[in-house]
Protein backbone atom coordinates (compact mmCIF):
# COMPACT_ATOMS: atom_id res chain seq x y z
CA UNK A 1 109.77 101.86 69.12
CA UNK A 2 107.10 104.65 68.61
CA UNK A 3 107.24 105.24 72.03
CA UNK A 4 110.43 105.39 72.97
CA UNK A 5 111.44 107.95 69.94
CA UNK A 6 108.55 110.40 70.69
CA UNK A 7 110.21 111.11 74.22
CA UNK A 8 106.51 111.95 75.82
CA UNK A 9 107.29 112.35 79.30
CA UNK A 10 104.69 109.35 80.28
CA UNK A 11 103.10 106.99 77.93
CA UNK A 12 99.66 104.67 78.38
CA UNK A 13 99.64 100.61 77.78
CA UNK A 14 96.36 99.69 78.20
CA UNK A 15 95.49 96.35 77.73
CA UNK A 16 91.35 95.17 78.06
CA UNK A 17 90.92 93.86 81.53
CA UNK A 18 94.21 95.75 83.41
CA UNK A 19 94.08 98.76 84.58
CA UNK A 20 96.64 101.09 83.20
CA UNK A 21 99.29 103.11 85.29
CA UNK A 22 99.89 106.95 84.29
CA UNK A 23 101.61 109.60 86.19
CA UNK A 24 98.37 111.68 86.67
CA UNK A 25 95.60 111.59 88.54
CA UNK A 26 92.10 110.36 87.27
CA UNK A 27 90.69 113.76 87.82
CA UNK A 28 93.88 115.32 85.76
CA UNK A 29 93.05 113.40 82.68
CA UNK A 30 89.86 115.18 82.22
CA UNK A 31 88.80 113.09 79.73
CA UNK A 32 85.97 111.42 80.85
C-alpha cells in the first residue's frame, strides 16, 4: 500500500459525495 509505505503523518481518502477527514483545519490547507 502506497500509503502505508510513504509514512505521511496523515493521508486524504476522498471519495465524490463524502466529505473527507484530515488532521487540519480547512483554513490550514490553504489550498483553496
Amino acid at each position: 500500500n502506497v500509503v502505508l509505505e510513504s509514512k505521511i503523518p496523515y493521508a486524504v481518502t476522498h471519495y465524490p459525495g463524502h466529505m473527507f477527514v484530515i488532521d487540519k483545519l480547512v483554513e490550514e490547507l490553504a489550498i483553496f
